[in-house]
N, C-alpha and C. Protein backbone atom coordinates (compact mmCIF):
# COMPACT_ATOMS: atom_id res chain seq x y z
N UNK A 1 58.91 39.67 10.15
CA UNK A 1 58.84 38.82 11.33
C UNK A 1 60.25 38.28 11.58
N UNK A 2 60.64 38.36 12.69
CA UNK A 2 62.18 37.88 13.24
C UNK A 2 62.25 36.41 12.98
N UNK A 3 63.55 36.35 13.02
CA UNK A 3 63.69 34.37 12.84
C UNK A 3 62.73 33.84 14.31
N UNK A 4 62.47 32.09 14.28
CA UNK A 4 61.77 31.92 15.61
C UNK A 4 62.70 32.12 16.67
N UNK A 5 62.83 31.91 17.92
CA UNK A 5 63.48 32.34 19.07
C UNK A 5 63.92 30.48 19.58
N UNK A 6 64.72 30.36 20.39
CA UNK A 6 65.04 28.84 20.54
C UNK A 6 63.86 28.27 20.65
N UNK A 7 62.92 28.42 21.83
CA UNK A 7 61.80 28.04 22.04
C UNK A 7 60.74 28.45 21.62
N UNK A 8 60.76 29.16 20.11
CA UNK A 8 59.93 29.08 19.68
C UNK A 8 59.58 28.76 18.17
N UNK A 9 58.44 28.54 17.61
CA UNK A 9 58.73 28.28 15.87
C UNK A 9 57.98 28.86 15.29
N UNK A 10 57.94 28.33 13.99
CA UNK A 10 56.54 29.24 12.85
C UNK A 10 55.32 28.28 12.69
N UNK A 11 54.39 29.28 12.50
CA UNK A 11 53.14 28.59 11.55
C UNK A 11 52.75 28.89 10.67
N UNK A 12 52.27 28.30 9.82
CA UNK A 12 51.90 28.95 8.94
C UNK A 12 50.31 28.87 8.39
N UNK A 13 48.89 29.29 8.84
CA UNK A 13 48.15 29.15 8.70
C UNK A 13 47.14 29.87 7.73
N UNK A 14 46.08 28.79 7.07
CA UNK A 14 45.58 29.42 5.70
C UNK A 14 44.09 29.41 6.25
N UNK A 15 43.84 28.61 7.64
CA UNK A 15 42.07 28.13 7.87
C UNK A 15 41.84 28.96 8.81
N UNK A 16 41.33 28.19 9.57
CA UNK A 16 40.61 28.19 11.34
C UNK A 16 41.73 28.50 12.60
N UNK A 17 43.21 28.46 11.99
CA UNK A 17 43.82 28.57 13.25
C UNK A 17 44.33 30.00 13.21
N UNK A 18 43.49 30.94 12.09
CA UNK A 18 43.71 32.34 11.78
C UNK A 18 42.60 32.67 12.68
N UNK A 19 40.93 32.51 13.17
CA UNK A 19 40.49 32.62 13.70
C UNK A 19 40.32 32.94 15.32
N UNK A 20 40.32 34.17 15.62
CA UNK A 20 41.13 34.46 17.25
C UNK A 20 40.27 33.57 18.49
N UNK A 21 39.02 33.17 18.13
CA UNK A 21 38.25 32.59 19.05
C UNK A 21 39.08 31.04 18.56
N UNK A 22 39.15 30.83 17.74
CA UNK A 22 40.04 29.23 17.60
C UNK A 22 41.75 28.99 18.14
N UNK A 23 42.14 30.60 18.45
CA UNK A 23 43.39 30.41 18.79
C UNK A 23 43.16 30.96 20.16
N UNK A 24 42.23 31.39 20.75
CA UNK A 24 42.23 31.53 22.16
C UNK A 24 41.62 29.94 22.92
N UNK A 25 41.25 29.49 22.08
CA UNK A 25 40.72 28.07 22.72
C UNK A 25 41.80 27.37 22.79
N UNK A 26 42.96 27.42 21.53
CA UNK A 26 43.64 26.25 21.67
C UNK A 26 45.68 26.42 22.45
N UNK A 27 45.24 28.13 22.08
CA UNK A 27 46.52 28.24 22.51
C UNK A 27 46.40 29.50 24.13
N UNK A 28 45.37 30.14 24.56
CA UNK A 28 44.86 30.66 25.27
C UNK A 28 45.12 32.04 25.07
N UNK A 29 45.35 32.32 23.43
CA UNK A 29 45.59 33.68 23.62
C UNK A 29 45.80 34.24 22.08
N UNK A 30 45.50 35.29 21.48
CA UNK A 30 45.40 35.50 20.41
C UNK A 30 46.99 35.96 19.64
N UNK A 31 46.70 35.38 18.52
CA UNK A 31 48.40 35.38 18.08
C UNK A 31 48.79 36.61 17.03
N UNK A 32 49.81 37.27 17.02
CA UNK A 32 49.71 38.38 16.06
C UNK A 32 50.80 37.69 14.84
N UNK A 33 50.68 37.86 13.60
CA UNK A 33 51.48 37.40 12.84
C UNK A 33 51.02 37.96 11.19
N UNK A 34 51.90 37.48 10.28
CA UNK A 34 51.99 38.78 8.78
C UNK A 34 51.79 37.61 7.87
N UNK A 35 50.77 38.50 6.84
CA UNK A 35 50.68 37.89 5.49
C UNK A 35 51.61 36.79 5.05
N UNK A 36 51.50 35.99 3.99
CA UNK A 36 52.27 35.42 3.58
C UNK A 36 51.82 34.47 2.84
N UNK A 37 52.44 33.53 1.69
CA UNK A 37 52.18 32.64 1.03
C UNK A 37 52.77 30.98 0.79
N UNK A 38 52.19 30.41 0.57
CA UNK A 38 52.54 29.14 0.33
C UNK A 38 52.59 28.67 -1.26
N UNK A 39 53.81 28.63 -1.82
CA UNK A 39 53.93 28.69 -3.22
C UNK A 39 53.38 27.15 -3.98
N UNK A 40 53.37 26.69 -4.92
CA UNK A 40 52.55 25.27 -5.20
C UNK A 40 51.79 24.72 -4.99
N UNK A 41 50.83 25.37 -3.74
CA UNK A 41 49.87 24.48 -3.60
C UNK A 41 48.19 24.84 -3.82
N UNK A 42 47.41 24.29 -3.68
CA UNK A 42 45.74 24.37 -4.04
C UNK A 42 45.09 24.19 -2.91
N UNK A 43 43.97 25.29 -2.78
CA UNK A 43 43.13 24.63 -1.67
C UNK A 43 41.95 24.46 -2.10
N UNK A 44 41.76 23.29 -1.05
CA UNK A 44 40.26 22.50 -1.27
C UNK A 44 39.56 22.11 0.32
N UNK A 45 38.52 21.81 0.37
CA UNK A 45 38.02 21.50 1.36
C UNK A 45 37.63 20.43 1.93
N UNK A 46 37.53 20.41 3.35
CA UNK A 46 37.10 19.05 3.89
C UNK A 46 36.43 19.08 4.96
N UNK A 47 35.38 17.93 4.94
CA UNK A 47 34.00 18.08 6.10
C UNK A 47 34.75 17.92 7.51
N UNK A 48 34.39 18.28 8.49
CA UNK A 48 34.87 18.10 9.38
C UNK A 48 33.59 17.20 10.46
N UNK A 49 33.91 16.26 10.99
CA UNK A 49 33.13 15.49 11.92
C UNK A 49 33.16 15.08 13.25
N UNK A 50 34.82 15.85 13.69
CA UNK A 50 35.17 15.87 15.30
C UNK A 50 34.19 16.70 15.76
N UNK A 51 33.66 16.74 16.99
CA UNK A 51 32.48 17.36 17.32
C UNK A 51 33.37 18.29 18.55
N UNK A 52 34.94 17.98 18.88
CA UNK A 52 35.76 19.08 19.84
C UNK A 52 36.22 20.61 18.07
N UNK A 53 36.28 19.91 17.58
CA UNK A 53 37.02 20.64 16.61
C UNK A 53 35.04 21.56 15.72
N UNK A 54 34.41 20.69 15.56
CA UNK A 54 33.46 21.60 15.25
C UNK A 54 32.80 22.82 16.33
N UNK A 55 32.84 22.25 17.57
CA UNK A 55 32.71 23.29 18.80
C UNK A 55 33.13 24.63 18.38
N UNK A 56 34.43 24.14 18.38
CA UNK A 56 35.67 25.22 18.58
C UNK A 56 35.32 26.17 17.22
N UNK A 57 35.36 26.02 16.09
CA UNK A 57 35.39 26.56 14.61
C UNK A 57 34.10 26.82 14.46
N UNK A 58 32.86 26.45 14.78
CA UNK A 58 32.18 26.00 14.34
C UNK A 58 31.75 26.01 13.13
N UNK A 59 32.62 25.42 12.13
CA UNK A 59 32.35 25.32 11.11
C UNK A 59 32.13 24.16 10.34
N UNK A 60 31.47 23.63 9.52
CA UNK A 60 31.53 22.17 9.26
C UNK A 60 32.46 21.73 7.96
N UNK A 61 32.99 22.29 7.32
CA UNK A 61 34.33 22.37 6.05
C UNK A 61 35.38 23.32 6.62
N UNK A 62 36.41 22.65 6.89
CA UNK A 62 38.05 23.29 6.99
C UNK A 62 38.64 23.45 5.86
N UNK A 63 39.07 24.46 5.22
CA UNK A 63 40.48 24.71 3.97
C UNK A 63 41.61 23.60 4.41
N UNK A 64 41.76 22.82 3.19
CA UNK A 64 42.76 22.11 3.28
C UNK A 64 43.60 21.97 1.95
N UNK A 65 45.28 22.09 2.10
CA UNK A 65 46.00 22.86 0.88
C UNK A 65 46.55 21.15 0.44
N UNK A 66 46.86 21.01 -0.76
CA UNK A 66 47.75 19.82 -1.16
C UNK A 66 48.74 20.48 -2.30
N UNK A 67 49.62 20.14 -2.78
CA UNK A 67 50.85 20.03 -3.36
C UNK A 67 49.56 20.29 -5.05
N UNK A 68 50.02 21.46 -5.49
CA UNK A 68 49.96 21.21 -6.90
C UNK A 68 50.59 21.24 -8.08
N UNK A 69 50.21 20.43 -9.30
CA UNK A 69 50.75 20.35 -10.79
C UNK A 69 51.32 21.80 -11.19
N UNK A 70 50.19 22.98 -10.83
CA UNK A 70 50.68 24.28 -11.24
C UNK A 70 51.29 24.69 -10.45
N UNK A 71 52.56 25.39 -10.90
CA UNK A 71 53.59 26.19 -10.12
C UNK A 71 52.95 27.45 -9.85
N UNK A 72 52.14 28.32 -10.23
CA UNK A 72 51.86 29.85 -10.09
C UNK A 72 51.10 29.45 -8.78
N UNK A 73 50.28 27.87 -8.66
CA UNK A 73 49.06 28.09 -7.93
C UNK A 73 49.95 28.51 -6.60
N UNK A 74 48.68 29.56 -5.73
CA UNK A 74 49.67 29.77 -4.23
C UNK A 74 48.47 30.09 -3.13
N UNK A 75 48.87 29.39 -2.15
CA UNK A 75 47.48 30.01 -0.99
C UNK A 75 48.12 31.03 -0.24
N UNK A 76 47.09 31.79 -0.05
CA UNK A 76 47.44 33.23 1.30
C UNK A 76 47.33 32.26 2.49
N UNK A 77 47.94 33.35 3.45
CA UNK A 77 47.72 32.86 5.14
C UNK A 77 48.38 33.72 6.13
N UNK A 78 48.33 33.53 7.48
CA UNK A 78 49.11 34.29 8.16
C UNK A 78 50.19 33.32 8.69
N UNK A 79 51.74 33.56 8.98
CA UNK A 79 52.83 33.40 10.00
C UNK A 79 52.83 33.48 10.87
N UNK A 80 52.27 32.84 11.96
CA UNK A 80 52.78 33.12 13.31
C UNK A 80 53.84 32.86 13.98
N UNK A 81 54.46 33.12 15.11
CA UNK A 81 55.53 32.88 15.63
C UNK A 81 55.29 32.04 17.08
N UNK A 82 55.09 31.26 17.24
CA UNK A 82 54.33 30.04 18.83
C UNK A 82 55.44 29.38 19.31
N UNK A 83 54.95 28.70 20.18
CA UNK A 83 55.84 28.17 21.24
C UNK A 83 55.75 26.87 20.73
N UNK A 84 56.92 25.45 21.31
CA UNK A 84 56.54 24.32 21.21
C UNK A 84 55.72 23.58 22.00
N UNK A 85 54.72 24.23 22.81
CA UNK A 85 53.84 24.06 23.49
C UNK A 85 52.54 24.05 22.76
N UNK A 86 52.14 25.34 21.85
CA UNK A 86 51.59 25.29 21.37
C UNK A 86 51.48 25.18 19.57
N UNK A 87 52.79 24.60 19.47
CA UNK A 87 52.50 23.83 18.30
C UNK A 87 51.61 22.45 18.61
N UNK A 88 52.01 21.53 19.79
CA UNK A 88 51.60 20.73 20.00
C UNK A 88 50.14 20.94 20.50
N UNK A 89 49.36 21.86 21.48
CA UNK A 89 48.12 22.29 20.80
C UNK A 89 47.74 22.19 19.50
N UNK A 90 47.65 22.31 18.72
CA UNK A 90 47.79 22.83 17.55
C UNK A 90 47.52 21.45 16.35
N UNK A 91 48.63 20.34 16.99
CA UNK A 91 48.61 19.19 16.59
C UNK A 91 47.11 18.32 16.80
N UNK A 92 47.15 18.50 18.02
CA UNK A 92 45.74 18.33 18.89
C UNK A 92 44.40 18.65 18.34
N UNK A 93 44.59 20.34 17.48
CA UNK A 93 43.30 20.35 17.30
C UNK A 93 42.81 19.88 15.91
N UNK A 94 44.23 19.48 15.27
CA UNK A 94 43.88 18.80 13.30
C UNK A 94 43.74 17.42 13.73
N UNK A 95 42.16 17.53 12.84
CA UNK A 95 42.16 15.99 12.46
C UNK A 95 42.81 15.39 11.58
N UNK A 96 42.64 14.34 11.70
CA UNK A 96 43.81 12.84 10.79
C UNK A 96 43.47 13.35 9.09
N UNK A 97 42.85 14.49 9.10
CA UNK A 97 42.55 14.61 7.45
C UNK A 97 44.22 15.32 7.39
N UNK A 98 44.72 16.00 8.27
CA UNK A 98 46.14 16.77 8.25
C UNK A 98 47.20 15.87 8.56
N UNK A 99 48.34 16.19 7.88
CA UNK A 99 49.65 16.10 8.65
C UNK A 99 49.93 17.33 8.78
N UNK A 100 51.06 17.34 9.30
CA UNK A 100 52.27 18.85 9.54
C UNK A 100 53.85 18.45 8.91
N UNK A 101 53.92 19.51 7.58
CA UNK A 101 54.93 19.57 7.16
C UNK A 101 55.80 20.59 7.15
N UNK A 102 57.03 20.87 7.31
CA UNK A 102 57.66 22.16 6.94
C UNK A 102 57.58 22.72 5.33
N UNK A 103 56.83 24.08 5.14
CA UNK A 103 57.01 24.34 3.82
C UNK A 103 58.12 25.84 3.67
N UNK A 104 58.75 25.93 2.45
CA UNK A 104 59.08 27.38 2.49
C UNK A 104 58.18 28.15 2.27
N UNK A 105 58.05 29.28 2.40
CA UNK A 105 57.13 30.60 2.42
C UNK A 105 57.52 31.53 1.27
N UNK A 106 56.67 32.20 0.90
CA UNK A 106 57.05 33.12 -0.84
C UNK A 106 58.03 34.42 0.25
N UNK A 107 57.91 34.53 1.70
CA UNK A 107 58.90 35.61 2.18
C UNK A 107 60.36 35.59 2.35
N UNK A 108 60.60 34.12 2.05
CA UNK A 108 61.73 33.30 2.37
C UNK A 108 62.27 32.50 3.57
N UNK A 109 60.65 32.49 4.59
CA UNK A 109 60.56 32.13 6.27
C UNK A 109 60.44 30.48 5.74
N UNK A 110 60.54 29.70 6.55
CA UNK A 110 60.15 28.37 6.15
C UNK A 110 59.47 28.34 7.49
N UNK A 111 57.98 27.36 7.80
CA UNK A 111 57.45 27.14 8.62
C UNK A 111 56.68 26.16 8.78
N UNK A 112 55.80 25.51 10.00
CA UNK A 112 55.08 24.58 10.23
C UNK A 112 53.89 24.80 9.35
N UNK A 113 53.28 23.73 8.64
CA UNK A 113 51.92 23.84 8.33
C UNK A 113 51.43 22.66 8.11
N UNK A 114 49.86 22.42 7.97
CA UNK A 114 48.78 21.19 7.95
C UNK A 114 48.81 21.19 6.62
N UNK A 115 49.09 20.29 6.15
CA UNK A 115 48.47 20.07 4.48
C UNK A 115 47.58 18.55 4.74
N UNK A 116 46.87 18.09 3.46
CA UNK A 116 46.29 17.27 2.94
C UNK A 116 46.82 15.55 3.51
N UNK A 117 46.84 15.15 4.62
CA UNK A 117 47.14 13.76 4.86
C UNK A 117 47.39 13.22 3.61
């Protein structure tokens, strides 16, 4: 995957925003993007109770990654490459269980992602 473009950046997603019906809702269009990993961290889950965000996913537990003790631990996901338009979508559709941090990537990309509020 090329570096991002001025106006545009990375994501890096492990849940629901891999889902093409969740990324045509939020960004209006399905995103193409490559494997990749997030080194240190664990995933675990969390209920979800927004009733725009359960619509959309409909799922009622989202994957959510936090920082772990073990170094080997690592989550899969895909990279996308988006606009700052729809990062801010994007922002919109995580609940307050997320922030957005920059992590590095096991490819050597560094990118946007939701971890563990």
């Amino acid at each position: 995957m090329p570096a991002p473009t001025l106006n545009s950046v990375l994501l890096f997603s492990y849940g629901t925003l891999q889902d093409k019906a969740v990324q045509v809702a939020n960004f209006g269009r399905e995103l193409v993007g490559q494997v990749d990993h997030m080194r240190g961290y664990r995933q675990d889950w969390v209920e979800i109770t927004d009733l725009a965000v359960l619509a959309t996913s409909g799922q009622t537990h989202h994957p959510i990654v936090s920082p772990s003790d073990v170094p080997v631990d690592s989550v899969a996901g895909m990279v996308f490459q988006i606009s700052e338009a729809e990062l801010a979508a994007a922002d919109e559709y995580e609940v307050s269980d997320y922030q957005r941090v920059s992590v590095p990537l096991a490819s050597g990309l560094t990118a946007w992602v939701y971890v563990k509020a």
